[in-house]
C-alpha atoms as a PDB file:
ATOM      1  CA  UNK A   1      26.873 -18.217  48.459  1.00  0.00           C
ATOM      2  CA  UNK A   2      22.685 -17.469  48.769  1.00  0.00           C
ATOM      3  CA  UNK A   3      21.031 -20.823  49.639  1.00  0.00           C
ATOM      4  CA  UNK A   4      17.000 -20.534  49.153  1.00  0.00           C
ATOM      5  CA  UNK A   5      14.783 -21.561  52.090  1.00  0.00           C
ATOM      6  CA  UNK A   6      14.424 -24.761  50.077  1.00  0.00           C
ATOM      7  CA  UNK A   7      17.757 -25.804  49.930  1.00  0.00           C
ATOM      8  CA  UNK A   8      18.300 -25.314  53.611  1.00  0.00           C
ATOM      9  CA  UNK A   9      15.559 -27.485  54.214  1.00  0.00           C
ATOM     10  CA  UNK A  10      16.563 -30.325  51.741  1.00  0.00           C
ATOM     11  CA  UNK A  11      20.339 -30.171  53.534  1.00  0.00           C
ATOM     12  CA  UNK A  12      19.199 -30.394  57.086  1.00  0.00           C
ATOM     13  CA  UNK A  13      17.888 -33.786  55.532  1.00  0.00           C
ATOM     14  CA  UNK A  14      21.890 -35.061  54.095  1.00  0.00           C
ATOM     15  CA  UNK A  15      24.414 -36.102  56.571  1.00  0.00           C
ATOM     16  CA  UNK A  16      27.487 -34.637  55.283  1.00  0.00           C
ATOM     17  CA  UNK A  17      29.538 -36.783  56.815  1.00  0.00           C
ATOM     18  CA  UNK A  18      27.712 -39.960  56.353  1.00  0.00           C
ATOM     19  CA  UNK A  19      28.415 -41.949  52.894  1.00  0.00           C
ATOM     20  CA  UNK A  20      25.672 -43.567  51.796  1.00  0.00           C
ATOM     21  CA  UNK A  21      24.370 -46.968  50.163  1.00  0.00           C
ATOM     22  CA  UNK A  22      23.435 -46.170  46.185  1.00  0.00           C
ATOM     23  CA  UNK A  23      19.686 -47.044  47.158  1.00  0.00           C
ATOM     24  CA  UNK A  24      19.276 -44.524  50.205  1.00  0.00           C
ATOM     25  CA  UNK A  25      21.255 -41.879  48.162  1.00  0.00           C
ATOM     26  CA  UNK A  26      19.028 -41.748  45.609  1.00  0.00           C
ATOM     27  CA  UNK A  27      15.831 -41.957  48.071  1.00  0.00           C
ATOM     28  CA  UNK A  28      17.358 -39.075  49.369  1.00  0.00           C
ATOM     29  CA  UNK A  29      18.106 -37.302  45.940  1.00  0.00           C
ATOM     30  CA  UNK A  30      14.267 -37.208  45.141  1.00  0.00           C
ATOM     31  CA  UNK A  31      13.851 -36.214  48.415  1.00  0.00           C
ATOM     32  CA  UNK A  32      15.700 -33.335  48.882  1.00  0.00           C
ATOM     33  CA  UNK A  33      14.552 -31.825  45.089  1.00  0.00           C
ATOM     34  CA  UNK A  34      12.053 -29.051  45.713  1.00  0.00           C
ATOM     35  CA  UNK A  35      11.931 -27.359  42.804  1.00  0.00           C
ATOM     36  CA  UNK A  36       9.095 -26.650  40.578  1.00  0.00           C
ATOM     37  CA  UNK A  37      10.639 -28.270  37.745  1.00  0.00           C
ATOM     38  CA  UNK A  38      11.692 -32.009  37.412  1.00  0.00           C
ATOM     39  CA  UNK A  39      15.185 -31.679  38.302  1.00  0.00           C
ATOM     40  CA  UNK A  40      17.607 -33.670  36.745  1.00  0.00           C
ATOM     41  CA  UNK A  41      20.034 -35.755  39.046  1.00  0.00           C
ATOM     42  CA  UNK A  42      23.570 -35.924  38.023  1.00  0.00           C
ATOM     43  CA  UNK A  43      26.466 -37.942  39.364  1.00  0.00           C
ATOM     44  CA  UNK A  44      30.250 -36.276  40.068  1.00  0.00           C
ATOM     45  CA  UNK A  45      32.667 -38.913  40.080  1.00  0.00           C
ATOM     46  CA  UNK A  46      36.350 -38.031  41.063  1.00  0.00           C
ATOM     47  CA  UNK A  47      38.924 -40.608  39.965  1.00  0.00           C
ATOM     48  CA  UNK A  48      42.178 -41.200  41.300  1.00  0.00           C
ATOM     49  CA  UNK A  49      43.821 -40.621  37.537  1.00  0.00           C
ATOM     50  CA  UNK A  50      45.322 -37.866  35.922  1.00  0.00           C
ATOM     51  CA  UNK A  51      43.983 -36.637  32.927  1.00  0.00           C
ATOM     52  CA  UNK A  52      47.171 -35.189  31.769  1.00  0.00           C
ATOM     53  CA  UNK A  53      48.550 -38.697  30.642  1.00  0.00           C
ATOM     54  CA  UNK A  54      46.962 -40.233  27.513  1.00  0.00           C
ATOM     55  CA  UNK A  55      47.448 -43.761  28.976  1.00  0.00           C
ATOM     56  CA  UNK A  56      45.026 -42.046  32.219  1.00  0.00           C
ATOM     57  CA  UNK A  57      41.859 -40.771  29.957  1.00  0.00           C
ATOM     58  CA  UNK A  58      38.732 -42.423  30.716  1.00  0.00           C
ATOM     59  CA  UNK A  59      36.149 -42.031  28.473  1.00  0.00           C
ATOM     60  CA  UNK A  60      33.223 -43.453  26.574  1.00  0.00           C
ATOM     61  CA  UNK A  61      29.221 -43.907  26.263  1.00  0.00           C
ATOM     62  CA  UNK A  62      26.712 -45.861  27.381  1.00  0.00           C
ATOM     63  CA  UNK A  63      23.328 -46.202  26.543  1.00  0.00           C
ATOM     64  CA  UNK A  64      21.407 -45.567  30.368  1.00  0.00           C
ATOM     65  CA  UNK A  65      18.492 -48.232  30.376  1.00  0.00           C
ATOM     66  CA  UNK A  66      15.666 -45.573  31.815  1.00  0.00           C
ATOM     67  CA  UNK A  67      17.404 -42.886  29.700  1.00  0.00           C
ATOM     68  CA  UNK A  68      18.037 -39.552  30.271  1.00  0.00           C
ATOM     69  CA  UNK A  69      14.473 -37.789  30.492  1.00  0.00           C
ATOM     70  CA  UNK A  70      15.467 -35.603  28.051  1.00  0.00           C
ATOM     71  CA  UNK A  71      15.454 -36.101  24.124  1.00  0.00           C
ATOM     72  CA  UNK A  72      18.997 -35.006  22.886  1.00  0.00           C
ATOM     73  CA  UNK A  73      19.300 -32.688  19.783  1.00  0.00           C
ATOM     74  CA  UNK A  74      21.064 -34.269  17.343  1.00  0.00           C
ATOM     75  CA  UNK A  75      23.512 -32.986  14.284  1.00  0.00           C
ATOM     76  CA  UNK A  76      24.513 -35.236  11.528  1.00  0.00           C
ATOM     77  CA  UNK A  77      27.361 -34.038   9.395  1.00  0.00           C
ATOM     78  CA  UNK A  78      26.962 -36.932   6.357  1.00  0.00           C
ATOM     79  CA  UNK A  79      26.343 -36.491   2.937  1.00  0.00           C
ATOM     80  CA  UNK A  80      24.673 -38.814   0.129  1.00  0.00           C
ATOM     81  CA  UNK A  81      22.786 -41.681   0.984  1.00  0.00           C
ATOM     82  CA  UNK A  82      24.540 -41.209   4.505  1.00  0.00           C
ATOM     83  CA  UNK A  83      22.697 -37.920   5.158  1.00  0.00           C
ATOM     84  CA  UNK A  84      19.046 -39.305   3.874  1.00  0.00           C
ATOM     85  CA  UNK A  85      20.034 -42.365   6.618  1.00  0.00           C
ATOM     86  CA  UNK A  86      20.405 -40.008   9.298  1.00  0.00           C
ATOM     87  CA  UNK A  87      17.018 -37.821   8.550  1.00  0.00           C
ATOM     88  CA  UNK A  88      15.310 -41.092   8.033  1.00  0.00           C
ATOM     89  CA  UNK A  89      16.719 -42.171  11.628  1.00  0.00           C
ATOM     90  CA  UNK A  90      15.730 -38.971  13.475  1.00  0.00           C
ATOM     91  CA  UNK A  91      18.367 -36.685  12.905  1.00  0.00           C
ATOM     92  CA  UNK A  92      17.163 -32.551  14.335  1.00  0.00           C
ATOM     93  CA  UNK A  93      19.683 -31.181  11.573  1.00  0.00           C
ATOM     94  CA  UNK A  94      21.845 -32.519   8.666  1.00  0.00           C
ATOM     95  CA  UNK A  95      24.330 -31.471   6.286  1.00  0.00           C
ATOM     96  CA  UNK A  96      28.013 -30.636   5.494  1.00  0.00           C
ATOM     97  CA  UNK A  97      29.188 -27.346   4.901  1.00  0.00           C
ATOM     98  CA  UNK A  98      26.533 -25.158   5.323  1.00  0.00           C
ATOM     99  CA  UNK A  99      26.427 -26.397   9.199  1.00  0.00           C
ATOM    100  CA  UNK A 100      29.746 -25.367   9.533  1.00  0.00           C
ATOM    101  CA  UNK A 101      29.184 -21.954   8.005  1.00  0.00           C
ATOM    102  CA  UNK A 102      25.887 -21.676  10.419  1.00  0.00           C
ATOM    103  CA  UNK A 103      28.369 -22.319  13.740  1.00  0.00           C
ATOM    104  CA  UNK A 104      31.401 -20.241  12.773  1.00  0.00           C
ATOM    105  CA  UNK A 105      29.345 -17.261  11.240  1.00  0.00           C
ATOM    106  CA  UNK A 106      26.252 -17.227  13.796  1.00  0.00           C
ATOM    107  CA  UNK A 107      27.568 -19.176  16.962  1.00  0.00           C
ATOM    108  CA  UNK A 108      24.899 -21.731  16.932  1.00  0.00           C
ATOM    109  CA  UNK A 109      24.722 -24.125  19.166  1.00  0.00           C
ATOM    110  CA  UNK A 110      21.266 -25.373  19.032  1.00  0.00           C
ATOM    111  CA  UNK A 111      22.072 -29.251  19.270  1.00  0.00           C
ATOM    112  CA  UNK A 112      23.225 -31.173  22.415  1.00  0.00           C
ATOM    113  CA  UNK A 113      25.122 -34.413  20.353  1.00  0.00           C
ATOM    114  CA  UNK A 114      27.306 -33.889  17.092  1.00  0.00           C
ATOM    115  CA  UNK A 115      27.634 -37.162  15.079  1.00  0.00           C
ATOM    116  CA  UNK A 116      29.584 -37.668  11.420  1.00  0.00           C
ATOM    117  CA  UNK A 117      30.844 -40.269   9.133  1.00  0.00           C
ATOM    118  CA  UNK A 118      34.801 -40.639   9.102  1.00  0.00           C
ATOM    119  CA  UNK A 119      34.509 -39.163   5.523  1.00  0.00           C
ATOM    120  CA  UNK A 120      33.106 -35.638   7.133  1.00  0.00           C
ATOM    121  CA  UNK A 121      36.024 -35.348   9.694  1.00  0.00           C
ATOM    122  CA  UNK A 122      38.199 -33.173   8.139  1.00  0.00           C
ATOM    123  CA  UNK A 123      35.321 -30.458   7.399  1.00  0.00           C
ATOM    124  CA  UNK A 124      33.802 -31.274  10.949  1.00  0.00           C
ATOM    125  CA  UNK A 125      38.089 -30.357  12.317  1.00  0.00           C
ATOM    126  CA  UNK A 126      37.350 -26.587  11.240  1.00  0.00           C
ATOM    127  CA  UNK A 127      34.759 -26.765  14.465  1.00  0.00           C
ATOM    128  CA  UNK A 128      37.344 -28.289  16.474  1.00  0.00           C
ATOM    129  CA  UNK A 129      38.071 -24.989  18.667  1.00  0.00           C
ATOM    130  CA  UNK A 130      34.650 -24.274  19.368  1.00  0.00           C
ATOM    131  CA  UNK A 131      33.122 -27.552  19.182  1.00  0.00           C
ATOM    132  CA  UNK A 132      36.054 -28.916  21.487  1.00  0.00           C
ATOM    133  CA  UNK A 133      35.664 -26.895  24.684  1.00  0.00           C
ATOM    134  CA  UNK A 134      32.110 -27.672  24.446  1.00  0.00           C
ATOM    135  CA  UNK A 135      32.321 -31.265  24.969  1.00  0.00           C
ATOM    136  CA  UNK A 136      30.642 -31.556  21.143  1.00  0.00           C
ATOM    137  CA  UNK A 137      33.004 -33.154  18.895  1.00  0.00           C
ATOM    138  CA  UNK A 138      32.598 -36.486  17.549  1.00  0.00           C
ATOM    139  CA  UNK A 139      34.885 -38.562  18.568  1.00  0.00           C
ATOM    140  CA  UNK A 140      35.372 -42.872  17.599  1.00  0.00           C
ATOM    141  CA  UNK A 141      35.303 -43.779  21.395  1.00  0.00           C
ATOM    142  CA  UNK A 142      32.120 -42.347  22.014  1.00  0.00           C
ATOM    143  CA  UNK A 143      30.703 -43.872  18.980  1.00  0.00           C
ATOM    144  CA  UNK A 144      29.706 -40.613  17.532  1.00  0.00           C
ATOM    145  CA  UNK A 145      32.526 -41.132  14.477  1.00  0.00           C
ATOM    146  CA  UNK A 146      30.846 -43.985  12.892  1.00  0.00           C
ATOM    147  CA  UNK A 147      29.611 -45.292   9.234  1.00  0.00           C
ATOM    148  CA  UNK A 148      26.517 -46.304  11.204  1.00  0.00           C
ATOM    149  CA  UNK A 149      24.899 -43.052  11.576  1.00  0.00           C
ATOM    150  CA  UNK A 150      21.212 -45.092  12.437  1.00  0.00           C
ATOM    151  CA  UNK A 151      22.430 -47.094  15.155  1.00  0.00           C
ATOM    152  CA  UNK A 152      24.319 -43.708  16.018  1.00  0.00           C
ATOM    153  CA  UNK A 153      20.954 -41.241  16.371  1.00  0.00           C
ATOM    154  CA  UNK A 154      18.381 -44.525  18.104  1.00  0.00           C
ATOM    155  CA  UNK A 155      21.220 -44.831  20.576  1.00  0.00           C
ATOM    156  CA  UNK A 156      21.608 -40.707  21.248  1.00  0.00           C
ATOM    157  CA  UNK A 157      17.229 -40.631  21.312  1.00  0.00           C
ATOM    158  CA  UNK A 158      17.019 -43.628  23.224  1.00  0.00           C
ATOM    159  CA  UNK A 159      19.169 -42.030  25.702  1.00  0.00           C
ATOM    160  CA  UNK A 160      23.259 -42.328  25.569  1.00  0.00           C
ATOM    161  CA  UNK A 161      25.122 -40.476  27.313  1.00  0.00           C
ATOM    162  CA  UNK A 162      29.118 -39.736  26.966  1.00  0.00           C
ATOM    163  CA  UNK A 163      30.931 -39.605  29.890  1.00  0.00           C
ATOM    164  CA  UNK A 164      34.854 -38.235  30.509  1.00  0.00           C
ATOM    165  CA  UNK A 165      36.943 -36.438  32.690  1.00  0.00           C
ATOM    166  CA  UNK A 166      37.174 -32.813  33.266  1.00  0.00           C
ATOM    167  CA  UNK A 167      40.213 -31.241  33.992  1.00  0.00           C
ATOM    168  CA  UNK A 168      39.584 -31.955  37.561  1.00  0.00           C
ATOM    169  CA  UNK A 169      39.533 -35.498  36.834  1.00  0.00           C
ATOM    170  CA  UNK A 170      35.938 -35.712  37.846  1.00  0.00           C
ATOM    171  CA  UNK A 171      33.231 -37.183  35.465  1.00  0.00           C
ATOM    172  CA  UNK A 172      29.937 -35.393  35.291  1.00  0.00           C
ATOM    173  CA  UNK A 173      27.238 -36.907  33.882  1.00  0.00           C
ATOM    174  CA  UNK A 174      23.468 -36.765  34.381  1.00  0.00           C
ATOM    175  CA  UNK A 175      21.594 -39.808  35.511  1.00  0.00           C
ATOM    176  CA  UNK A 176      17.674 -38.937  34.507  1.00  0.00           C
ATOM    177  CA  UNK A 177      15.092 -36.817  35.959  1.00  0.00           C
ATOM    178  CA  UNK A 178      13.987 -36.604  39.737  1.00  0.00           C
ATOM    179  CA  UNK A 179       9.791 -38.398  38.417  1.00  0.00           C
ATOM    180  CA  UNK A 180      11.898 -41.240  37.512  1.00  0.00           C
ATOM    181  CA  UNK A 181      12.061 -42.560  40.899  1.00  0.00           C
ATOM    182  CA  UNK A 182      14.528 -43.951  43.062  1.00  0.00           C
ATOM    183  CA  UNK A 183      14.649 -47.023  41.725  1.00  0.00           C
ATOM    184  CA  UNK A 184      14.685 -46.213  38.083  1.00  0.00           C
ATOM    185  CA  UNK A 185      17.687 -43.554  38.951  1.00  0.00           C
ATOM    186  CA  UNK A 186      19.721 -46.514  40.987  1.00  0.00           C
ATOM    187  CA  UNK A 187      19.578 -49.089  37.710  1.00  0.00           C
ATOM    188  CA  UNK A 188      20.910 -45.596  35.549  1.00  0.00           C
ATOM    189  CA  UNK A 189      23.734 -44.737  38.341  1.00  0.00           C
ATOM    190  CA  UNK A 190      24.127 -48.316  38.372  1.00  0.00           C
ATOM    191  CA  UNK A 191      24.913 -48.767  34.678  1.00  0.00           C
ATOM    192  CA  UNK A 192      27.245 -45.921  34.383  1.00  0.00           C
ATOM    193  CA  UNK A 193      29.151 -46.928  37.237  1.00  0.00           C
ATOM    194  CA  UNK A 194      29.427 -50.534  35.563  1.00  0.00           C
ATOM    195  CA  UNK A 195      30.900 -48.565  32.504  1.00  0.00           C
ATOM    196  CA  UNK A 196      33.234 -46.258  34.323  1.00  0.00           C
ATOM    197  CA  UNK A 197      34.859 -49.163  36.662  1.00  0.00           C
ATOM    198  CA  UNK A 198      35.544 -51.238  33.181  1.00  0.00           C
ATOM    199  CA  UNK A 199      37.109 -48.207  31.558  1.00  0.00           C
ATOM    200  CA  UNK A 200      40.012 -48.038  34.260  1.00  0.00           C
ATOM    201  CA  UNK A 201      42.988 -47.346  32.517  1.00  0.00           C
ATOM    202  CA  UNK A 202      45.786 -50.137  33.035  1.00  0.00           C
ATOM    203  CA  UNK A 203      48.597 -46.960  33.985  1.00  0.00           C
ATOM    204  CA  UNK A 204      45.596 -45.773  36.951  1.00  0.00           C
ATOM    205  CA  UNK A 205      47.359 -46.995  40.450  1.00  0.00           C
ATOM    206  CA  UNK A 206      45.941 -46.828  43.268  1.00  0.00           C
ATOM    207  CA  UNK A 207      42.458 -45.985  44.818  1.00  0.00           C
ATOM    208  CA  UNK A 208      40.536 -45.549  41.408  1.00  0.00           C
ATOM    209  CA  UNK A 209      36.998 -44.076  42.815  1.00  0.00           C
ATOM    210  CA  UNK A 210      37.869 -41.354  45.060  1.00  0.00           C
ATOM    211  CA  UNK A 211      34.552 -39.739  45.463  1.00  0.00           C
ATOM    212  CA  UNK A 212      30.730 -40.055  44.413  1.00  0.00           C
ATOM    213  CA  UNK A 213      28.456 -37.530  44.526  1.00  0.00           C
ATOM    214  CA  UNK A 214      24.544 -37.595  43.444  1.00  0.00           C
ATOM    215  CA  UNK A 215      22.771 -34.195  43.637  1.00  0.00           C
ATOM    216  CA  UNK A 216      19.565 -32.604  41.745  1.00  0.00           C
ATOM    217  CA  UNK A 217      19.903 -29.244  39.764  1.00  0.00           C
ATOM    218  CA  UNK A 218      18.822 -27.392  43.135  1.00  0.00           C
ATOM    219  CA  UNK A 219      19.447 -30.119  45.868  1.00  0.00           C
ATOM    220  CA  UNK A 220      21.992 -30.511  47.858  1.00  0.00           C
ATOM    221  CA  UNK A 221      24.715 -33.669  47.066  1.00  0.00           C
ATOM    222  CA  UNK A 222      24.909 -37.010  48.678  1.00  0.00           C
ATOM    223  CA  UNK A 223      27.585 -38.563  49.239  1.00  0.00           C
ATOM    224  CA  UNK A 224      28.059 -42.270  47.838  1.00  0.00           C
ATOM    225  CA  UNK A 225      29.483 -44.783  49.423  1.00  0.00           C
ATOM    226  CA  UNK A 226      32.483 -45.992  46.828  1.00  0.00           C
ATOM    227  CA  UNK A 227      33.802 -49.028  48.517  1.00  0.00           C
ATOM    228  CA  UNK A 228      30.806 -50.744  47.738  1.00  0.00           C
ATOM    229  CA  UNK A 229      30.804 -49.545  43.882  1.00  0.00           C
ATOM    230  CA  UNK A 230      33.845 -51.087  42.919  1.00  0.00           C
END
């Protein structure tokens, strides 16, 4: 695989072998990110589960205190008084079947967070093929199946993010933007760390944190130090 001059640089920097303390990982994170662009910093956490068994899913959302650094698109399927809650609340799109008709007959995809009242579940199930494999369908756990669509949308702007395991059983979520700073990046890591080691499922035996990983869209990653997580 090509690594740029850049990256080269930024690794001679990381200890692979080394597993660090959250605050020098993410000193090194904002480090190691030379790109142009703020880079957004994501954390890979593999869990000793298995995603297979419904009693070993770990999912759910959190609201990260500094955000995300990025202000989520977000669809509303409500209709009524529900739908004029969610436009008055920030919604980027609203509406019932004619979003539906929009995905399945032109693929669009334009919105990062789907959100609908239990009433709109059965239309929004038509999506479920496409909007599944994307990560995008609402779902009751992640709060994004709710009566509440205002609380729903402030929570999505003011920067939730959903976190759950990948067939790998590794979690990948992103953490905020390289400007934020160390320190603003450890108190985000920190929170969704908090909210993963609650959601252990009872059935999960043995060593639940396997492996931590923090890395920037170009950097290399750093290795965290899990014993001291849990």
């Amino acid at each position: 695989m090509f690594r740029g001059k850049n990256y080269k640089e930024s690794a001679k920097l990381v200890d692979r072998s080394k597993l660090y303390d959250t605050t020098e990982a993410m000193e090194l994170v904002t480090k190691t990110a030379k790109a142009k662009f703020d880079e957004t910093v994501e954390a890979h956490i593999k869990l000793g589960v298995d995603s297979r068994h419904a009693d070993q899913q770990v999912r759910g959302a959190i609201v990260l205190p500094n955000g995300t650094g990025k202000s989520a698109k977000v669809l509303v399927f409500a209709k009524g008084a529900k739908a004029e809650e969610a436009k008055a609340a920030g919604a980027d799109y609203v509406g019932e079947m004619d979003l539906v008709s929009k995905i399945q007959g032109e693929n669009w995809f334009d919105f990062d967070v789907v959100v609908a009242t239990p009433d709109m579940m059965g239309v929004v199930g038509r999506l479920g093929k496409v909007l599944g494999p994307k990560g995008l369908m609402p779902s009751p756990k992640a709060g994004t199946v709710t009566m509440d669509v205002t609380k729903a949308v402030n929570e999505i702007k003011a920067g939730k993010i959903e976190y759950r395991l990948d067939k790998t059983n590794i979690i990948h979520c992103p953490i905020g933007k390289v400007s934020f700073g160390a320190a603003k990046l450890e108190e985000n890591f920190n929170a969704l760390m908090g909210a993963i080691i609650k959601a252990k499922p009872s059935a999960a035996k043995g060593q639940y944190l396997r492996s931590v990983v923090v890395a920037s869209t170009m950097g290399p990653g750093v290795k965290v130090n899990q014993a001291k997580l849990s």
